[in-house]
C-alpha atoms as a PDB file:
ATOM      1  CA  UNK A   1     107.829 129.978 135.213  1.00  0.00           C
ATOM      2  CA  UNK A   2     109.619 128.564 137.897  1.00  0.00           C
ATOM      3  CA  UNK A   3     113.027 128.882 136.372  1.00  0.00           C
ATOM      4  CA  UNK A   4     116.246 126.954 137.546  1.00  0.00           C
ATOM      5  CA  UNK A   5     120.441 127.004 136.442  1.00  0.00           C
ATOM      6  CA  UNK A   6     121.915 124.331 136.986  1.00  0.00           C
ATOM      7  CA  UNK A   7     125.869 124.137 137.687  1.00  0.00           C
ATOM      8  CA  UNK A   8     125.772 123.166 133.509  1.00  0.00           C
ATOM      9  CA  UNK A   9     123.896 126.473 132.739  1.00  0.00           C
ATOM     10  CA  UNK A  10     121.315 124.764 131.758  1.00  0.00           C
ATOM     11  CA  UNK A  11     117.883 126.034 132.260  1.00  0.00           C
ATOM     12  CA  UNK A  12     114.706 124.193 133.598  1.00  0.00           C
ATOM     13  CA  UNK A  13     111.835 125.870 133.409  1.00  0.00           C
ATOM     14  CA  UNK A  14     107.985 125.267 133.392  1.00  0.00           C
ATOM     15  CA  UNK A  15     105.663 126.592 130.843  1.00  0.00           C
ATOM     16  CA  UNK A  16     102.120 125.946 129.250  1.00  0.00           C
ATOM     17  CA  UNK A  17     103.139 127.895 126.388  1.00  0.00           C
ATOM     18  CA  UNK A  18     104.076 125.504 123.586  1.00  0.00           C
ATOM     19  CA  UNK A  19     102.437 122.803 121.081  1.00  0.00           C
ATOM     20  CA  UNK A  20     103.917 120.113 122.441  1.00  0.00           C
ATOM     21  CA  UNK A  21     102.813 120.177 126.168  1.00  0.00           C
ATOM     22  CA  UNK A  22     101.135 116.909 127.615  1.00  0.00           C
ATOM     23  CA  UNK A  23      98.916 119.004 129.459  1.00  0.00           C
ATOM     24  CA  UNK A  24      99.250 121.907 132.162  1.00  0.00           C
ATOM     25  CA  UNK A  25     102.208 123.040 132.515  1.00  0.00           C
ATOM     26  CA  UNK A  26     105.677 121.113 131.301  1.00  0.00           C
ATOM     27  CA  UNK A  27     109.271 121.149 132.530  1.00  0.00           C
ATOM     28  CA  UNK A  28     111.624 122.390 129.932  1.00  0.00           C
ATOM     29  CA  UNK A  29     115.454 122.510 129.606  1.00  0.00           C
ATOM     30  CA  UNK A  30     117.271 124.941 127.444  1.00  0.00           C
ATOM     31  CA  UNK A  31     121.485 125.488 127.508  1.00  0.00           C
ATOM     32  CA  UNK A  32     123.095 129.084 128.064  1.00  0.00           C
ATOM     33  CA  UNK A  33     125.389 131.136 126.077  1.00  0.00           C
ATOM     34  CA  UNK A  34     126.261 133.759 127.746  1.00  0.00           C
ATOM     35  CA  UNK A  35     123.308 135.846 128.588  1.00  0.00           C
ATOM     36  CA  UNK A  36     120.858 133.977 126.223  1.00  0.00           C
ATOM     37  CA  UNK A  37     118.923 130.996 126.456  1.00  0.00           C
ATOM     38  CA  UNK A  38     119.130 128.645 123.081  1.00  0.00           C
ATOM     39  CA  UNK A  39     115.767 128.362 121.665  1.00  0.00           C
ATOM     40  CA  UNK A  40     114.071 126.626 121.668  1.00  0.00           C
ATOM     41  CA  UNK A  41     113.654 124.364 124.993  1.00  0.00           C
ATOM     42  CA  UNK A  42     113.582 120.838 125.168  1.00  0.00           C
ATOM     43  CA  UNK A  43     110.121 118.872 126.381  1.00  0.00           C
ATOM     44  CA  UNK A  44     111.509 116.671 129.223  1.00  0.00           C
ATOM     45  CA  UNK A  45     109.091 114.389 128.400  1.00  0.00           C
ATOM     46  CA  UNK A  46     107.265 111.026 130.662  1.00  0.00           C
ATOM     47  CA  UNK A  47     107.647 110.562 133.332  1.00  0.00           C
ATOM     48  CA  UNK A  48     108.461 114.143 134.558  1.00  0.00           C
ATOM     49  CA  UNK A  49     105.704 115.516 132.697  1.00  0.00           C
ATOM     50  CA  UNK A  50     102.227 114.356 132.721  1.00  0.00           C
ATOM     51  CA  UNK A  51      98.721 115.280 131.797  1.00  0.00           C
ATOM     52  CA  UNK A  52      98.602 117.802 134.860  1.00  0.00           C
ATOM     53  CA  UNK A  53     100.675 120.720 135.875  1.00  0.00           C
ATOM     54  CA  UNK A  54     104.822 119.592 136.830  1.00  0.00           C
ATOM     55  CA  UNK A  55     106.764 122.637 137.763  1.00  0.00           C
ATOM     56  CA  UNK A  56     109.526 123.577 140.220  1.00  0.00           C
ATOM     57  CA  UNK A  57     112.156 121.313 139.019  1.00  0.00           C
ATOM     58  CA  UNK A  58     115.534 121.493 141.351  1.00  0.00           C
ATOM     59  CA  UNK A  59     119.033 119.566 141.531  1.00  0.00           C
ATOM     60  CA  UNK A  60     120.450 118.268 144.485  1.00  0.00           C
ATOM     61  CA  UNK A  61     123.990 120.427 144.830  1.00  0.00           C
ATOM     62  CA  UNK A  62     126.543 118.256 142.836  1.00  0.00           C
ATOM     63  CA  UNK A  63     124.214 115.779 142.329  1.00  0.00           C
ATOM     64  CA  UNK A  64     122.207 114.561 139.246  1.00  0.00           C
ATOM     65  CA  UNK A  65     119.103 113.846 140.903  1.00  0.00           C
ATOM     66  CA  UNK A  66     116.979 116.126 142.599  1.00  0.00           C
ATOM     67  CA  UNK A  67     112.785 116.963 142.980  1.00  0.00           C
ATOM     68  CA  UNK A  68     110.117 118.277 141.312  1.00  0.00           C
ATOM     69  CA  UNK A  69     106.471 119.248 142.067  1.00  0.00           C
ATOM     70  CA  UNK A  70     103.271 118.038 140.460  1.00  0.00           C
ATOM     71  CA  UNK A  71      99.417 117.559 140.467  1.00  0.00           C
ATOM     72  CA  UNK A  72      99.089 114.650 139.013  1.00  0.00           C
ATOM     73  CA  UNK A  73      96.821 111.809 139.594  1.00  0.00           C
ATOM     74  CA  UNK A  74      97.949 109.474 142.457  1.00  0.00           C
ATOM     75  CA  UNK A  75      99.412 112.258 144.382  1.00  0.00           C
ATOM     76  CA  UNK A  76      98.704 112.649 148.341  1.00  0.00           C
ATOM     77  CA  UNK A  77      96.750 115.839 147.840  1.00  0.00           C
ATOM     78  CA  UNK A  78      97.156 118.701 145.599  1.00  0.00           C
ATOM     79  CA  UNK A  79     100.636 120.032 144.565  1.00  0.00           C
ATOM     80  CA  UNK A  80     103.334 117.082 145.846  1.00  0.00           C
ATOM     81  CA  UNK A  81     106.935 117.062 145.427  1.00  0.00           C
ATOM     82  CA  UNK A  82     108.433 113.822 143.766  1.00  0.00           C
ATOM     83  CA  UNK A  83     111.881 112.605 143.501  1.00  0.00           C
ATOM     84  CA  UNK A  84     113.857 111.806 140.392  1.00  0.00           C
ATOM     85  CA  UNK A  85     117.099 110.779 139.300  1.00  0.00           C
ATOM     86  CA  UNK A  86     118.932 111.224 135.886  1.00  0.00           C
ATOM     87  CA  UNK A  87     119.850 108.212 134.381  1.00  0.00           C
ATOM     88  CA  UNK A  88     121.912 109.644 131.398  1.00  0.00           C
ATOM     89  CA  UNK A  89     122.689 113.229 129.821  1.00  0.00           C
ATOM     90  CA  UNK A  90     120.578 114.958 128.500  1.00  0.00           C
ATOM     91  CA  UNK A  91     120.646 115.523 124.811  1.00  0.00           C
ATOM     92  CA  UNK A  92     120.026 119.425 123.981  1.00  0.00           C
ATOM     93  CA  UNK A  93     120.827 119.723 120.433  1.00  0.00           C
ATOM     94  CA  UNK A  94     117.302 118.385 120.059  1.00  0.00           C
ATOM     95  CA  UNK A  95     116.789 116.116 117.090  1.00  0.00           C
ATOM     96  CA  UNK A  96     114.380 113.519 116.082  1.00  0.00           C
ATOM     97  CA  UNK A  97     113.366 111.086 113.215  1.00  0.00           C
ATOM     98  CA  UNK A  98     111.441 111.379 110.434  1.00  0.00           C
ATOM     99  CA  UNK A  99     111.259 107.629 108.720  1.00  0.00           C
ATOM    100  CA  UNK A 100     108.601 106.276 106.312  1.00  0.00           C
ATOM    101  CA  UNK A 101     107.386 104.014 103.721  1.00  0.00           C
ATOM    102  CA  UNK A 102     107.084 104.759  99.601  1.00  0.00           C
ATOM    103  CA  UNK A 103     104.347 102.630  98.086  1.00  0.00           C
ATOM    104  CA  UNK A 104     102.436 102.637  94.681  1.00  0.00           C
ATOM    105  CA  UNK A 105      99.241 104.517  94.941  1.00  0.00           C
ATOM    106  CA  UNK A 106      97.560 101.959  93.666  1.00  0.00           C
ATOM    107  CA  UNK A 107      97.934  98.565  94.515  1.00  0.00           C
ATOM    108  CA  UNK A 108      99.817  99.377  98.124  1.00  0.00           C
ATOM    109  CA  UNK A 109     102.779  97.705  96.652  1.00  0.00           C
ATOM    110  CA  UNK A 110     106.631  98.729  97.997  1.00  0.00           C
ATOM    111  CA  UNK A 111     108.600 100.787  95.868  1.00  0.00           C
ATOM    112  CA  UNK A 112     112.499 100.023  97.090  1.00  0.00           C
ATOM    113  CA  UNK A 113     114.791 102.156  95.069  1.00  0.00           C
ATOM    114  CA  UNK A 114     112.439 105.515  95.005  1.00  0.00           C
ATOM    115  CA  UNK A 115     114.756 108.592  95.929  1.00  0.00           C
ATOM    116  CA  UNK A 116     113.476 110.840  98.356  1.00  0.00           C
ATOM    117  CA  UNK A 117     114.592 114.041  98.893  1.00  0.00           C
ATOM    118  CA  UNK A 118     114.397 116.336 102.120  1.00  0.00           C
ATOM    119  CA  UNK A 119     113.355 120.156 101.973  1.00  0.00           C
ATOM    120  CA  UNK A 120     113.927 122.429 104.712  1.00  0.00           C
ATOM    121  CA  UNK A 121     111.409 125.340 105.095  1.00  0.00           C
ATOM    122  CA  UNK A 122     112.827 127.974 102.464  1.00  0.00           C
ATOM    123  CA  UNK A 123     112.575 125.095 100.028  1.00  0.00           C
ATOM    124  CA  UNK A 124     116.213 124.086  99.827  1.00  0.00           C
ATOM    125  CA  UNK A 125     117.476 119.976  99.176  1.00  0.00           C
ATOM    126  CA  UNK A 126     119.158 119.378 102.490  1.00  0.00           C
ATOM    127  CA  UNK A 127     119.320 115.267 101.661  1.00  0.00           C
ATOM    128  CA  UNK A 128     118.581 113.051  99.635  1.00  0.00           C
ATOM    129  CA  UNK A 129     118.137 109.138 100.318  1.00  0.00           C
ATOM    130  CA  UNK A 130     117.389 105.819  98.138  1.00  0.00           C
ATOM    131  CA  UNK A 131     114.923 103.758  99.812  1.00  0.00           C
ATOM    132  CA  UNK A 132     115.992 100.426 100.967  1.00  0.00           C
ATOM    133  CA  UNK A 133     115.218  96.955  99.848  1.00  0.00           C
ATOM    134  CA  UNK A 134     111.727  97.130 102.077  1.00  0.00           C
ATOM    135  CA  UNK A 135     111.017 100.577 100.221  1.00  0.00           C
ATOM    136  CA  UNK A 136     111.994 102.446 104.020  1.00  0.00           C
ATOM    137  CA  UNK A 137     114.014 106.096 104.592  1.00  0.00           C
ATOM    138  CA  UNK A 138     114.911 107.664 107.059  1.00  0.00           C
ATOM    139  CA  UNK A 139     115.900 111.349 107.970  1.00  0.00           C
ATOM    140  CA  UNK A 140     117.665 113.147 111.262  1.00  0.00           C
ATOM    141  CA  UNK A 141     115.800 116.832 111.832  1.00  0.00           C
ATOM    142  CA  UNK A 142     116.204 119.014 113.945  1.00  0.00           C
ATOM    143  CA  UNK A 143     113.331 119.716 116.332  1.00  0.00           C
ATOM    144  CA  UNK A 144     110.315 122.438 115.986  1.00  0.00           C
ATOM    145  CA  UNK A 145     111.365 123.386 112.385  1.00  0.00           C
ATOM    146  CA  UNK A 146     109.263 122.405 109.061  1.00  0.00           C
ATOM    147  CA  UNK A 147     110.026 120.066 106.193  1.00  0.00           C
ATOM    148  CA  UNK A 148     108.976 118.341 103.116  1.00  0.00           C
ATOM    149  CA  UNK A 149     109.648 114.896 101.842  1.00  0.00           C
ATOM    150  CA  UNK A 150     109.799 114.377  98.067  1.00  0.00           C
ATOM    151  CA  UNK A 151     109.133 110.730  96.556  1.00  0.00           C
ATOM    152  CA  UNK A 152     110.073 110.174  93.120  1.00  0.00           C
ATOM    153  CA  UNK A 153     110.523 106.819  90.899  1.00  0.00           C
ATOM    154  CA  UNK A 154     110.725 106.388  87.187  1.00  0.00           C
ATOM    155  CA  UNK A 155     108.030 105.407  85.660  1.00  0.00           C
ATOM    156  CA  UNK A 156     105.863 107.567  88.743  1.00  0.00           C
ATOM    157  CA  UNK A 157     104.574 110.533  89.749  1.00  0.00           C
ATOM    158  CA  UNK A 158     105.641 112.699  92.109  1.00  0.00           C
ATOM    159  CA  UNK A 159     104.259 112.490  95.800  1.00  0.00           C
ATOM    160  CA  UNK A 160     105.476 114.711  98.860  1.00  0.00           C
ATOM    161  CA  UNK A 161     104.167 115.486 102.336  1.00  0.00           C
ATOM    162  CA  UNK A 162     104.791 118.457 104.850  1.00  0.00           C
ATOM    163  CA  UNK A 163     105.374 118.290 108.573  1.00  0.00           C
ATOM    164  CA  UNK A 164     106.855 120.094 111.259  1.00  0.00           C
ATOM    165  CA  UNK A 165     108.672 118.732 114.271  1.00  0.00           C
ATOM    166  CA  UNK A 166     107.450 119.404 117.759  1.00  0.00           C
ATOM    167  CA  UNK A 167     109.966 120.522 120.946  1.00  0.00           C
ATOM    168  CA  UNK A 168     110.353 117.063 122.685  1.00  0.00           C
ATOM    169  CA  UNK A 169     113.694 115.095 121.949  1.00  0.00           C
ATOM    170  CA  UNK A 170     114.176 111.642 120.481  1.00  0.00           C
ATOM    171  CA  UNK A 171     110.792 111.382 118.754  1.00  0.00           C
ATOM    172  CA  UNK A 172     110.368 109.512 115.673  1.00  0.00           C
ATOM    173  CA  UNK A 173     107.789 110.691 112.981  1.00  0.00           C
ATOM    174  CA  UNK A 174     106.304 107.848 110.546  1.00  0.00           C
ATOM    175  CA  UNK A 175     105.666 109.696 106.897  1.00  0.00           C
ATOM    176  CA  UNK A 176     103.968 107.752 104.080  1.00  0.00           C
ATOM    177  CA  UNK A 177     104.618 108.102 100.122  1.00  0.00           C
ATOM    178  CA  UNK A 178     102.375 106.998  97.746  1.00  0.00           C
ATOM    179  CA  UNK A 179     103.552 107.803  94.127  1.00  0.00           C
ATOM    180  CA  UNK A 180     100.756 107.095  91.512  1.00  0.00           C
ATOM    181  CA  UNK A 181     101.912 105.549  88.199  1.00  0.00           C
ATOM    182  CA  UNK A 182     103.062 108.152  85.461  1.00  0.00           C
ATOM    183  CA  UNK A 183     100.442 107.922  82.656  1.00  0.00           C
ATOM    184  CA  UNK A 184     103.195 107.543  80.246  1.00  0.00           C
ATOM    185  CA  UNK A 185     106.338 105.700  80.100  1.00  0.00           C
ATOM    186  CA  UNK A 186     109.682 105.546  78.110  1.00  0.00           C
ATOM    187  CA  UNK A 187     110.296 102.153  76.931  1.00  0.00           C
ATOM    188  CA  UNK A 188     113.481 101.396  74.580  1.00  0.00           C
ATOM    189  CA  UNK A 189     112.984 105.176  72.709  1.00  0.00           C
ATOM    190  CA  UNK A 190     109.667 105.030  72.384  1.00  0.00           C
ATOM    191  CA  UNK A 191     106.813 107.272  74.903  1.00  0.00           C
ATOM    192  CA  UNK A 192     104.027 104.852  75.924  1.00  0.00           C
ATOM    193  CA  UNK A 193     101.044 104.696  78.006  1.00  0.00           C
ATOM    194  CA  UNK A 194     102.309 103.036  80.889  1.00  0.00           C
ATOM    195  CA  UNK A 195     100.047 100.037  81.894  1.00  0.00           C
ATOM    196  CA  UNK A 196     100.021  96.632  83.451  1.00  0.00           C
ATOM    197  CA  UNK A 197     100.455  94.099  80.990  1.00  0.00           C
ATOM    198  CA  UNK A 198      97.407  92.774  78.811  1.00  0.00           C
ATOM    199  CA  UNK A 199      97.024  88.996  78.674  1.00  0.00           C
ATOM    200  CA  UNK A 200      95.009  87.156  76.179  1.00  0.00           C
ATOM    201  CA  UNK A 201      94.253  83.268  76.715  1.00  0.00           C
ATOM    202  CA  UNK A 202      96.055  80.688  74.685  1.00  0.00           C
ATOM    203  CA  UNK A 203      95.260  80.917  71.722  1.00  0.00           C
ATOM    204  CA  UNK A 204      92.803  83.747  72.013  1.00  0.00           C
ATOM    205  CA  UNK A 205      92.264  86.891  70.772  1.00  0.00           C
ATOM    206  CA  UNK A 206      89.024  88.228  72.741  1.00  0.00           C
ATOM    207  CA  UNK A 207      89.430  90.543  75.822  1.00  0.00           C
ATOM    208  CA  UNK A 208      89.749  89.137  79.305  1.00  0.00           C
ATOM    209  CA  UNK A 209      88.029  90.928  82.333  1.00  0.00           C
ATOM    210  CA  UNK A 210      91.651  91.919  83.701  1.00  0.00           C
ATOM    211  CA  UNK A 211      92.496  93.073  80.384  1.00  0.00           C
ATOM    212  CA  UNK A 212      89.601  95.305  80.196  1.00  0.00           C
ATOM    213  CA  UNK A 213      90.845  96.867  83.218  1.00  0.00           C
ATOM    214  CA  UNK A 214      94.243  98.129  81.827  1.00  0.00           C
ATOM    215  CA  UNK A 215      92.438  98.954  78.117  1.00  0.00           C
ATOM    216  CA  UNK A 216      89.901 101.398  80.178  1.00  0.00           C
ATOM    217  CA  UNK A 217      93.591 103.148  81.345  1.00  0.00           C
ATOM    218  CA  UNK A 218      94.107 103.990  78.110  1.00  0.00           C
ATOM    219  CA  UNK A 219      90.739 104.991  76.538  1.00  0.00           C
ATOM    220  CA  UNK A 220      90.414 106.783  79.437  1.00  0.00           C
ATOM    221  CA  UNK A 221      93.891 108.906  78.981  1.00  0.00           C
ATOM    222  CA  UNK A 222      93.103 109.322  75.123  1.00  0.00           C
ATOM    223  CA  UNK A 223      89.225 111.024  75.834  1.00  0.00           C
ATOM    224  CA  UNK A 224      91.955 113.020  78.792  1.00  0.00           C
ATOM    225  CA  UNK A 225      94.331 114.123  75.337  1.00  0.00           C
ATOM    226  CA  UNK A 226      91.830 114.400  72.428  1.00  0.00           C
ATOM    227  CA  UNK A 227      95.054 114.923  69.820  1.00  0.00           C
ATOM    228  CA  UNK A 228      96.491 111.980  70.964  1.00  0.00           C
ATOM    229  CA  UNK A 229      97.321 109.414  68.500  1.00  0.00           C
ATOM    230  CA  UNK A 230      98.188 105.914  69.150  1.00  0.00           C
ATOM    231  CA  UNK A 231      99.587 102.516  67.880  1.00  0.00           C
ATOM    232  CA  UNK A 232      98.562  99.599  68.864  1.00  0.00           C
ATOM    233  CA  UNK A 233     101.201  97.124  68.549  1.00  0.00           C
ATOM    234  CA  UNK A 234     100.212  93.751  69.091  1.00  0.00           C
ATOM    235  CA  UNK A 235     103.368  91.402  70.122  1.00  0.00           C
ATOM    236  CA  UNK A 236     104.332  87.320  70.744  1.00  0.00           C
ATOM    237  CA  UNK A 237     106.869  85.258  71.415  1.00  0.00           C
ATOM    238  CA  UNK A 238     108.510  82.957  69.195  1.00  0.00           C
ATOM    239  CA  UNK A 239     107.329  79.635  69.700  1.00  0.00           C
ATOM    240  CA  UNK A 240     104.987  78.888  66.630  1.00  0.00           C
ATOM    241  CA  UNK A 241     105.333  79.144  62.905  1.00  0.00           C
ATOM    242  CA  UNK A 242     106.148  82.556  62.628  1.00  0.00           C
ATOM    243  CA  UNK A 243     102.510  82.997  59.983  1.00  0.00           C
ATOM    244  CA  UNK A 244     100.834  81.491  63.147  1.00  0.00           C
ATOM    245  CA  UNK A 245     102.082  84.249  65.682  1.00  0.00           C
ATOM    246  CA  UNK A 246     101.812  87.385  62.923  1.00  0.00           C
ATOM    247  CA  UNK A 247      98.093  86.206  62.327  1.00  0.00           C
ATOM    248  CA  UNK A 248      97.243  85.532  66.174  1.00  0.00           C
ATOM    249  CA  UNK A 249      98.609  88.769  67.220  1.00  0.00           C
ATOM    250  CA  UNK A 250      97.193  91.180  64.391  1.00  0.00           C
ATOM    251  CA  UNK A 251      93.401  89.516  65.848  1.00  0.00           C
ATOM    252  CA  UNK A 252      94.643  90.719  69.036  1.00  0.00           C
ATOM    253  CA  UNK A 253      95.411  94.095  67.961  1.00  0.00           C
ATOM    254  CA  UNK A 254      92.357  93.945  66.067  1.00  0.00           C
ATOM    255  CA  UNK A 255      90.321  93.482  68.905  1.00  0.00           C
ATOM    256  CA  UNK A 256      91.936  95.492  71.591  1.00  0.00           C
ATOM    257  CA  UNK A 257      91.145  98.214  68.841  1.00  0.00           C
ATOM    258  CA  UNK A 258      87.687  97.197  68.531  1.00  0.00           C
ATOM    259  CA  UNK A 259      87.039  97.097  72.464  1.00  0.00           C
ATOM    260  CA  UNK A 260      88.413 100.857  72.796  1.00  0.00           C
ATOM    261  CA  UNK A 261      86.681 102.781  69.629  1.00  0.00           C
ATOM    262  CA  UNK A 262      83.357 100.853  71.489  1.00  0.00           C
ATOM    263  CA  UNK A 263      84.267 102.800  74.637  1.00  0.00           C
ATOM    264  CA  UNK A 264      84.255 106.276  72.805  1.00  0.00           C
ATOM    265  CA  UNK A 265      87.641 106.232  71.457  1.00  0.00           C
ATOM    266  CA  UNK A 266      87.985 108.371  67.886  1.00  0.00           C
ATOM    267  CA  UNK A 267      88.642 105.838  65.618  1.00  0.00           C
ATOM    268  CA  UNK A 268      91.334 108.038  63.182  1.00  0.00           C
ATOM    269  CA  UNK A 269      93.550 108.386  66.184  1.00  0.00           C
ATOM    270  CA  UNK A 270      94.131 104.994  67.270  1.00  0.00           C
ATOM    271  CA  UNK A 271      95.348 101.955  64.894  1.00  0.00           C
ATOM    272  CA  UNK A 272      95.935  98.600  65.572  1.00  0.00           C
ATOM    273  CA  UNK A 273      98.767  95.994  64.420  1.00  0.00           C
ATOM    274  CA  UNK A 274      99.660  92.523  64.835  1.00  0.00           C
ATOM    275  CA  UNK A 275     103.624  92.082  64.919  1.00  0.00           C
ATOM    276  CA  UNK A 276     104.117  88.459  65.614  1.00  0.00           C
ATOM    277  CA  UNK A 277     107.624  87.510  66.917  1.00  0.00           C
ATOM    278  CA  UNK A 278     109.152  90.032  64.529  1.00  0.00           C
ATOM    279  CA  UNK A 279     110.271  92.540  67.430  1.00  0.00           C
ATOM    280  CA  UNK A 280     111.267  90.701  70.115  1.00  0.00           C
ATOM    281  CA  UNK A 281     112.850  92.011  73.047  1.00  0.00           C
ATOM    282  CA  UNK A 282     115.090  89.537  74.338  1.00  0.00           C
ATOM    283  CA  UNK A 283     117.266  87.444  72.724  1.00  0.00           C
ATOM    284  CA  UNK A 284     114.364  84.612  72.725  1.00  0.00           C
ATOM    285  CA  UNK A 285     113.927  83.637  68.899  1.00  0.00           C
ATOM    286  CA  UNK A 286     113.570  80.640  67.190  1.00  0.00           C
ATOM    287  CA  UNK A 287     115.112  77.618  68.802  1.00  0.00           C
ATOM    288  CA  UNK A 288     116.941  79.603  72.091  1.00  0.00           C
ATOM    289  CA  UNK A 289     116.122  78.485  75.062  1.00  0.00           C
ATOM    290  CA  UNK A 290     114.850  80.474  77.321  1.00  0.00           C
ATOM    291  CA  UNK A 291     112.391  80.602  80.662  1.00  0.00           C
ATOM    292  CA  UNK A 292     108.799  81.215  80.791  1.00  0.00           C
ATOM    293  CA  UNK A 293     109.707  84.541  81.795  1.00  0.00           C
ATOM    294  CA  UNK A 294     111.463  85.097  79.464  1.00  0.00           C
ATOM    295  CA  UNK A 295     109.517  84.365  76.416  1.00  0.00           C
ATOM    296  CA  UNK A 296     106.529  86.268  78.819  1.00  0.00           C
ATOM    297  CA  UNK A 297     108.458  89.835  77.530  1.00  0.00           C
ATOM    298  CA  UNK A 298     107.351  89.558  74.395  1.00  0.00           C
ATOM    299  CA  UNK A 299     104.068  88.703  74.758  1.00  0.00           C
ATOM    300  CA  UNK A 300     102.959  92.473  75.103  1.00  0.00           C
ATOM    301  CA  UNK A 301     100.607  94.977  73.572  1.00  0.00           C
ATOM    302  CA  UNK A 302     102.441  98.211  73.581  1.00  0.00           C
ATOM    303  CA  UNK A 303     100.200 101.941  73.036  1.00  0.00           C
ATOM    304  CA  UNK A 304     103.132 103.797  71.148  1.00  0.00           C
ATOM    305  CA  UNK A 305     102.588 107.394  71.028  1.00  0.00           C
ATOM    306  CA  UNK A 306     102.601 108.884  67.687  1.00  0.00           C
ATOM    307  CA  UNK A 307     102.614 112.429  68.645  1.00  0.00           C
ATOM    308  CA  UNK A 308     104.138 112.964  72.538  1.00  0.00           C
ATOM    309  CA  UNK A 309     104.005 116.833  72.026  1.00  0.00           C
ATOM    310  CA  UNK A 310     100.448 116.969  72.666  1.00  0.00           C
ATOM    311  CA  UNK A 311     101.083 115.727  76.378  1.00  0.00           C
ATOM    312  CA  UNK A 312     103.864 118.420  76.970  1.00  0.00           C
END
């Protein structure tokens, strides 16, 4: 309703019609071509709309500034005509932002590097982005038109979100990502459960409480693949006699392997072994120095898949 051309062709009009409305009816703009109007029209947005009905929106002849009418609160009476002025052009190729933040399911924590990809609505890659060092992206869109984001990470699943843009210019949309962990990883050949390191104390072979945590991962993903078959590979670093670290790390395997067959685990397709400092990865062996770290890498307890085709 209440249509106006200004000496741009652009049209203002007022309608109640659309999603994005603040309430009542809104003042839109749309540009001409020809005999057509583009579509679709751009919400003008505070202060020229408000909860209540704004219509009736004019141009002073050569002027950018002009009046419109409105019912809103703090008015003299019912319908009263307002002034306003236009303080820069307005932007009809209508576009906004869609930005966001990829985490880990999990534990919340950022996941800079994660590629996310943008889908427009028949399903098509339009662009693709690397998250930045404080795990943020960013896309342009165009407005009223639906998308999906796509998260993806090695070592993580999948995660992806719809939305559709409203009709208002300049709006920026806040998406969230959370990828959950991949229940199996590829580590130097080799298909693993993928798990947060197990830590035994100094010394030690019995199972910690935080342990325990990441062990029920992975007798939980073994009752999930009954065929699975595993080994347990326990692992240290080099500094002891090298008897000293084979023997600490096969009680370690030992009982890791104990802990799980007690949670329900089949006992022929899991087995456990102690490897000492005999496959390192690093270049941390006898008598090189390295950092705590360092020498941290190999002290690991890897679940090696025996048999990957079952989870394919």
């Amino acid at each position: 309703m209440f249509p106006f051309i200004d000496e741009n062709d652009v049209l203002y009009f007022s309608s109640n019609g659309f999603e994005d409305g603040k309430g009542g009816l809104d003042i839109y703009a749309t540009k001409i071509l020809g005999y057509e109007a583009l579509e679709p029209g751009i919400n003008l947005g505070y202060p020229i709309n408000s909860e209540k009905d704004d219509f009736s929106l004019v141009f002073m002849p050569g002027k950018r500034e002009g009046h419109f009418s409105s019912n809103r609160i703090g008015g003299k009476g019912d319908d009263d005509i307002y002034y306003f002025k236009e303080l820069e052009p307005l932007v009809l190729d209508c576009a906004q932002i869609a930005q966001g933040v990829v985490r880990d399911r999990d534990t919340k924590a950022l996941l800079p590097g994660a590629k996310v990809d943008l889908y427009n609505e028949e399903g098509e890659v339009i662009e693709s982005v690397i998250a930045d060092s404080y795990a943020t992206f960013s896309f342009n869109v165009d407005c009223s038109n639906t998308y999906k984001v796509v998260g993806s990470k090695e070592n993580y699943t999948e995660d992806s979100t719809n939305f559709r843009t409203n009709r208002e210019n300049a709006v920026e949309l806040t998406l969230g990502l959370n990828l959950p962990p991949s229940e199996f990883v590829s580590i130097r050949g080799l298909m693993m459960i993928n798990i947060n390191p197990i830590y035994f104390d100094l010394d030690k072979s019995f199972i910690r409480a935080d342990a325990a945590i990441e062990l029920e991962k992975v007798a939980r993903i073994m009752k999930k693949y009954p065929e699975l078959k595993i080994e347990l590979g326990s692992h240290t670093d080099s500094r002891a006699p090298d008897k000293y670290n084979w023997n600490l790390s096969d009680r370690r395997a030992k009982s890791s392997l104990a802990w799980l067959i007690e949670r329900g685990v089949k006992a022929s397709n899991i087995s456990g072994k102690g490897y000492g400092e005999t496959q390192l990865v690093n270049k941390c062996s006898n008598d090189v120095k390295c950092s705590e770290a360092q020498h941290q890498l190999n002290r690991r307890t890897e679940f090696v898949i025996l048999n990957p085709e079952v989870i394919k």
